[in-house]
N, C-alpha and C. Protein backbone atom coordinates (compact mmCIF):
# COMPACT_ATOMS: atom_id res chain seq x y z
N UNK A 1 -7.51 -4.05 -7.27
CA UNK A 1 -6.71 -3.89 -8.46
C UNK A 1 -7.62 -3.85 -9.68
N UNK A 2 -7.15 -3.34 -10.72
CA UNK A 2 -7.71 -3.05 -12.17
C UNK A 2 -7.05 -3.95 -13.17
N UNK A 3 -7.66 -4.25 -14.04
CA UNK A 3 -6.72 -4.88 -15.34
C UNK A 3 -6.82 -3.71 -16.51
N UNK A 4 -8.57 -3.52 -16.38
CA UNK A 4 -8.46 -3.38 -17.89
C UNK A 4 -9.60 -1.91 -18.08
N UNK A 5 -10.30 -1.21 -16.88
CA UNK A 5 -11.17 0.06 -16.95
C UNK A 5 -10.85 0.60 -15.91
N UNK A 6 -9.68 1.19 -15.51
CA UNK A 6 -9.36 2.18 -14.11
C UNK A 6 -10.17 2.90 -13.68
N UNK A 7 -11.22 3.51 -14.78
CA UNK A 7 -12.31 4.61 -14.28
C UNK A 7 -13.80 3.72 -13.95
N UNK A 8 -13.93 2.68 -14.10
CA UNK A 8 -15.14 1.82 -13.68
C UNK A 8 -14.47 1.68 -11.89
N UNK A 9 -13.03 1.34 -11.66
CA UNK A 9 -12.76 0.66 -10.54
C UNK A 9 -13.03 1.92 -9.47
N UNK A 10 -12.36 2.82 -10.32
CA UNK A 10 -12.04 4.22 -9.45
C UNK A 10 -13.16 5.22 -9.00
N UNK A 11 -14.33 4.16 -9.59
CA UNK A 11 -16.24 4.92 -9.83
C UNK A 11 -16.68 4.21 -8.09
N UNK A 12 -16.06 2.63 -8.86
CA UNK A 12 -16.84 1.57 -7.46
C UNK A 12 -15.83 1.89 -6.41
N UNK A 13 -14.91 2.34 -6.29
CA UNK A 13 -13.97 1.69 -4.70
C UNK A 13 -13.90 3.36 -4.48
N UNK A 14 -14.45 4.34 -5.28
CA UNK A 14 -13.53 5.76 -4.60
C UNK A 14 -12.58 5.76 -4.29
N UNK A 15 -11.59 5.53 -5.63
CA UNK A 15 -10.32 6.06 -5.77
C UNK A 15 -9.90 7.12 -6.26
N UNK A 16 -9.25 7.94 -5.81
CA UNK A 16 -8.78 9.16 -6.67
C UNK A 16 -7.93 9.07 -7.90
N UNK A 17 -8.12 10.00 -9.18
CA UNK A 17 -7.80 9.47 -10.27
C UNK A 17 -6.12 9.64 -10.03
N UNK A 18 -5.35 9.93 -9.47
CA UNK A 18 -4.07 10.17 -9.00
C UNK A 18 -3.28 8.79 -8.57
N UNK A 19 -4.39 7.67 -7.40
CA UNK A 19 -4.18 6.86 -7.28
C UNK A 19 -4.36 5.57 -8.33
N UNK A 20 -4.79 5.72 -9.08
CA UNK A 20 -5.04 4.21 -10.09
C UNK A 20 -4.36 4.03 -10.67
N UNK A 21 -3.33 4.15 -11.26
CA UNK A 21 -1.89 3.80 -12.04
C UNK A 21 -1.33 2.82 -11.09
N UNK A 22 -1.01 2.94 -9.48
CA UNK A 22 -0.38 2.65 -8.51
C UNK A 22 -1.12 1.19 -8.58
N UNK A 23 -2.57 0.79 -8.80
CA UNK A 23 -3.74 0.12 -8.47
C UNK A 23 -3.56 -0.79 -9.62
N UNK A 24 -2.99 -0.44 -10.15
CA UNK A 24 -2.93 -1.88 -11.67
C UNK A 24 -2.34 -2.95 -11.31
N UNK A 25 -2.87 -3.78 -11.68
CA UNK A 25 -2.60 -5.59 -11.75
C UNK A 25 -1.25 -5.32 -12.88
N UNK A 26 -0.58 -6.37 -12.02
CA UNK A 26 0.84 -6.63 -12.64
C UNK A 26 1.23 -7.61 -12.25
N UNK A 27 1.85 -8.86 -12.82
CA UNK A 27 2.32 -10.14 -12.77
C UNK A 27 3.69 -10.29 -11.49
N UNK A 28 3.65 -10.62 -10.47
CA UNK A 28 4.41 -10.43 -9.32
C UNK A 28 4.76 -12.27 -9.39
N UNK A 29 6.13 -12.14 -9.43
CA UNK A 29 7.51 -13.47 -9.83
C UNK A 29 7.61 -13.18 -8.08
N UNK A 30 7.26 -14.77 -7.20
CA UNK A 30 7.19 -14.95 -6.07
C UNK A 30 9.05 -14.98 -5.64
N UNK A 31 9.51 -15.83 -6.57
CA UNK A 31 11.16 -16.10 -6.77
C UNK A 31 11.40 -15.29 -7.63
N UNK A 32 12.14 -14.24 -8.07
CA UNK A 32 12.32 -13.55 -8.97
C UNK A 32 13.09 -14.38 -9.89
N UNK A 33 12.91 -14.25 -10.47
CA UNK A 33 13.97 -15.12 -11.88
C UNK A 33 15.26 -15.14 -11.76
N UNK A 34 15.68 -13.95 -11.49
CA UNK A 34 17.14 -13.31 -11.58
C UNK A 34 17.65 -14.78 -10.68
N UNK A 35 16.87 -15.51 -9.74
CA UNK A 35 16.96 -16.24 -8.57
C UNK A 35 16.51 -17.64 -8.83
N UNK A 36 16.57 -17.44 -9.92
CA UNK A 36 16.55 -19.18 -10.53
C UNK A 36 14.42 -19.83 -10.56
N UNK A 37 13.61 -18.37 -10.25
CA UNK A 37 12.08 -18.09 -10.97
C UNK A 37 11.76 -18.13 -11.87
N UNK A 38 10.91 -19.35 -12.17
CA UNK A 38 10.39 -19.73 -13.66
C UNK A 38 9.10 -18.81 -14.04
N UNK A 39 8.39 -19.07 -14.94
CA UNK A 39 7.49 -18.02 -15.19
C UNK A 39 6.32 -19.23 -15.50
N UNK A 40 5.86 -19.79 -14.24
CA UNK A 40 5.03 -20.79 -13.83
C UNK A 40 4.29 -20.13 -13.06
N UNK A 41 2.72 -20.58 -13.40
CA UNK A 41 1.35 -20.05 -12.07
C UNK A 41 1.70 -20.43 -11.20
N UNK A 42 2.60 -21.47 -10.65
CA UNK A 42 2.91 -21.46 -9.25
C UNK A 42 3.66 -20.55 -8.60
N UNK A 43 4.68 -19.84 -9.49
CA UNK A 43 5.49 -18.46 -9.09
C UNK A 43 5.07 -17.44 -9.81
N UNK A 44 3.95 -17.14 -10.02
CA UNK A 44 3.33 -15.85 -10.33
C UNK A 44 2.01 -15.51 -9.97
N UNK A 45 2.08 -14.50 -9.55
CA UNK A 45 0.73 -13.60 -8.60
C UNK A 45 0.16 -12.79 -9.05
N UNK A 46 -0.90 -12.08 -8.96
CA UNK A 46 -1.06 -11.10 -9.49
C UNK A 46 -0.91 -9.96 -8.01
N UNK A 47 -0.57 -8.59 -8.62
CA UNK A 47 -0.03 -7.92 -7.56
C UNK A 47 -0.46 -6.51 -7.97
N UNK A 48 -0.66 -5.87 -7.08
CA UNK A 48 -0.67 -4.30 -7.88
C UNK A 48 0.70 -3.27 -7.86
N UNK A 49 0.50 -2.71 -8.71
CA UNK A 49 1.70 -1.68 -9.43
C UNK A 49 2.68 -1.50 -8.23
N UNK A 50 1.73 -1.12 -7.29
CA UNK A 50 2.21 -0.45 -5.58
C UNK A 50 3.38 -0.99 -5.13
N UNK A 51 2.53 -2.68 -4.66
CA UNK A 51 2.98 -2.99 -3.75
C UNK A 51 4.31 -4.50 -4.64
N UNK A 52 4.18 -4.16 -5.89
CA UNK A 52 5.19 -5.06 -6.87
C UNK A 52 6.18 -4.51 -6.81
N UNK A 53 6.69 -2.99 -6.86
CA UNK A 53 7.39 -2.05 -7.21
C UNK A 53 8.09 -1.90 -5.69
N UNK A 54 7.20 -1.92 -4.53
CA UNK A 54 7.69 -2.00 -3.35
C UNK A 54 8.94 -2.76 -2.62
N UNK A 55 8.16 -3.89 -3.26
CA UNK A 55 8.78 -5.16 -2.50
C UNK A 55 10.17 -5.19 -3.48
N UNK A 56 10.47 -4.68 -4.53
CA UNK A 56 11.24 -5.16 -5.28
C UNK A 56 12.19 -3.95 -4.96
N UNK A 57 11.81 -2.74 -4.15
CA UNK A 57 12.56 -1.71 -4.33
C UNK A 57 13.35 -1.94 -2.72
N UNK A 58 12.72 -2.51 -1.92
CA UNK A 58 12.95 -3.27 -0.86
C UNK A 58 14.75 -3.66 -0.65
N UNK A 59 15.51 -3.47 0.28
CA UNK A 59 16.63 -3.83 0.42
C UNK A 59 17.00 -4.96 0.32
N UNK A 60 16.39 -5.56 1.32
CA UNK A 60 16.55 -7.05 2.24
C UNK A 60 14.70 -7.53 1.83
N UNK A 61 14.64 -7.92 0.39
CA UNK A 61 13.20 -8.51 0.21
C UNK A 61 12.64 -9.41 0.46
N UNK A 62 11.55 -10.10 1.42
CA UNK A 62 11.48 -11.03 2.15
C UNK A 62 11.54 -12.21 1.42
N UNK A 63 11.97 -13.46 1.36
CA UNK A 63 11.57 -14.78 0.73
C UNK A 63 10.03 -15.11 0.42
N UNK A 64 9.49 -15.87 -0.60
CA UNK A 64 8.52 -15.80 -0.93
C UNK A 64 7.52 -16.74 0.38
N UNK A 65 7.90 -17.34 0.61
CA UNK A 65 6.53 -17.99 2.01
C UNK A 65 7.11 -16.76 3.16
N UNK A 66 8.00 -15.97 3.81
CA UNK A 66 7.44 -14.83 4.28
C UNK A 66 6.76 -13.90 4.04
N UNK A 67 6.99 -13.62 2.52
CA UNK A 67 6.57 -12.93 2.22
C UNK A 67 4.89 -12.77 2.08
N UNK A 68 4.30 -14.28 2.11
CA UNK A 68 3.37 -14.76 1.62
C UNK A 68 2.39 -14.56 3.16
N UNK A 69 3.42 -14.86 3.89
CA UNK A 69 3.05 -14.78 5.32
C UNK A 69 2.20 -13.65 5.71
N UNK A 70 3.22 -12.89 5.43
CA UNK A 70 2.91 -11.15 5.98
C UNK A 70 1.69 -10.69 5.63
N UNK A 71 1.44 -10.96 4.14
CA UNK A 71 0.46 -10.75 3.31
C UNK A 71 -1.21 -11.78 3.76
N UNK A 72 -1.26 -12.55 4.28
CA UNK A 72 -2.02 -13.39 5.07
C UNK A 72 -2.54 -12.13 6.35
N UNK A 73 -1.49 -11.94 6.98
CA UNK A 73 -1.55 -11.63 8.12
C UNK A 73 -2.14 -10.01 8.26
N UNK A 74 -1.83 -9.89 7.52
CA UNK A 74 -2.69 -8.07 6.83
C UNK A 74 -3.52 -8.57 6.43
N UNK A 75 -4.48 -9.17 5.64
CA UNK A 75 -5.98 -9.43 5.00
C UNK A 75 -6.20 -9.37 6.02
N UNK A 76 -5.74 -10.22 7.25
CA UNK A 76 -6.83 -11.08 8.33
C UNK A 76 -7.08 -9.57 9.15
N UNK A 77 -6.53 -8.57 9.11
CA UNK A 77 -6.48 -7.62 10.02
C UNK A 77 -7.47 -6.66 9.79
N UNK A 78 -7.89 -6.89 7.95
CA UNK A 78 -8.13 -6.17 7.18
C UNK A 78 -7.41 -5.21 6.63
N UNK A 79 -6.43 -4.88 6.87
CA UNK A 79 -5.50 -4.13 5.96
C UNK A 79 -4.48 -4.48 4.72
N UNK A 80 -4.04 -3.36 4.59
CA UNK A 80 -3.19 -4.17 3.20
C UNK A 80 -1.73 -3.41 2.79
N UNK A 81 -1.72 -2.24 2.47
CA UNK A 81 -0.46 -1.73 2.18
C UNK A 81 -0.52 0.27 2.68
N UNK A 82 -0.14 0.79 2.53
CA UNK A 82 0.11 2.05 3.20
C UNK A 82 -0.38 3.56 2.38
N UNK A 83 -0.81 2.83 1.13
CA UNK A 83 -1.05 4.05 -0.09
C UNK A 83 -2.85 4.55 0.25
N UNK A 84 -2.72 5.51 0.40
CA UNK A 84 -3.70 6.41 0.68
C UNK A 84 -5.16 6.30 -0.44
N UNK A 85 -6.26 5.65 -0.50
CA UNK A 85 -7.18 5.67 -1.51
C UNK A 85 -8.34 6.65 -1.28
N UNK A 86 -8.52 7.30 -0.64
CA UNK A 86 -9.49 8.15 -0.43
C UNK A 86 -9.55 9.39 -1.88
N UNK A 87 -10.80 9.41 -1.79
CA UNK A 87 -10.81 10.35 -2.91
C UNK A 87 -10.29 11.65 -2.93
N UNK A 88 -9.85 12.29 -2.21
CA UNK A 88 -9.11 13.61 -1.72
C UNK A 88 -8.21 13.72 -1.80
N UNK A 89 -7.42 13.32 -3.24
CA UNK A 89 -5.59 12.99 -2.69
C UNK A 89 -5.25 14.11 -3.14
C-alpha cells in the first residue's frame, strides 16, 4: 500500500500505473460503526482501497476476528487478494 507517492511505490513493487489508486491506504473500521464501531486504533486498520471497498461491497461480510482470520491465513500462504499487479495491465 501507498499513503503518500504512488509513483515511488509503483517504481519499487512494479505496479502498473492503472493499478495504484486500487493500492492506497485507507482507514478499514474492523466493526463498522453503522454496528455500534468506534473510531478507536483498536477498530481501525489500515487497508488498501481494494480490498476495503471489497469487503464492504461483500453481501454476507465476515465478522471482524474472521475476518482477521482469513487475512492471517493468506499472508502465511503468501498471498493476499485477487487484483492483478504486474506491470502489463
Amino acid at each position: 500500500m501507498w499513503e503518500h507517492d504512488p509513483h515511488q511505490f509503483s517504481e519499487r513493487f512494479a505496479v502498473c500505473d492503472k493499478r495504484l489508486g486500487w493500492l492506497r491506504s485507507t482507514a478499514e473500521h474492523l466493526r463498522a460503526r453503522c454496528e455500534g464501531g468506534k473510531n478507536t486504533g483498536d477498530n481501525i486498520v489500515a487497508a488498501c482501497l481494494f480490498c476495503n471497498s471489497r469487503r464492504h461491497r461483500s453481501r454476507n461480510a465476515l465478522p471482524p476476528e474472521t475476518y482477521g482470520r482469513r487475512v492471517r491465513k493468506r499472508l502465511a500462504k503468501g498471498q493476499w487478494h485477487g487484483l492483478q499487479l504486474h506491470p502489463f495491465c
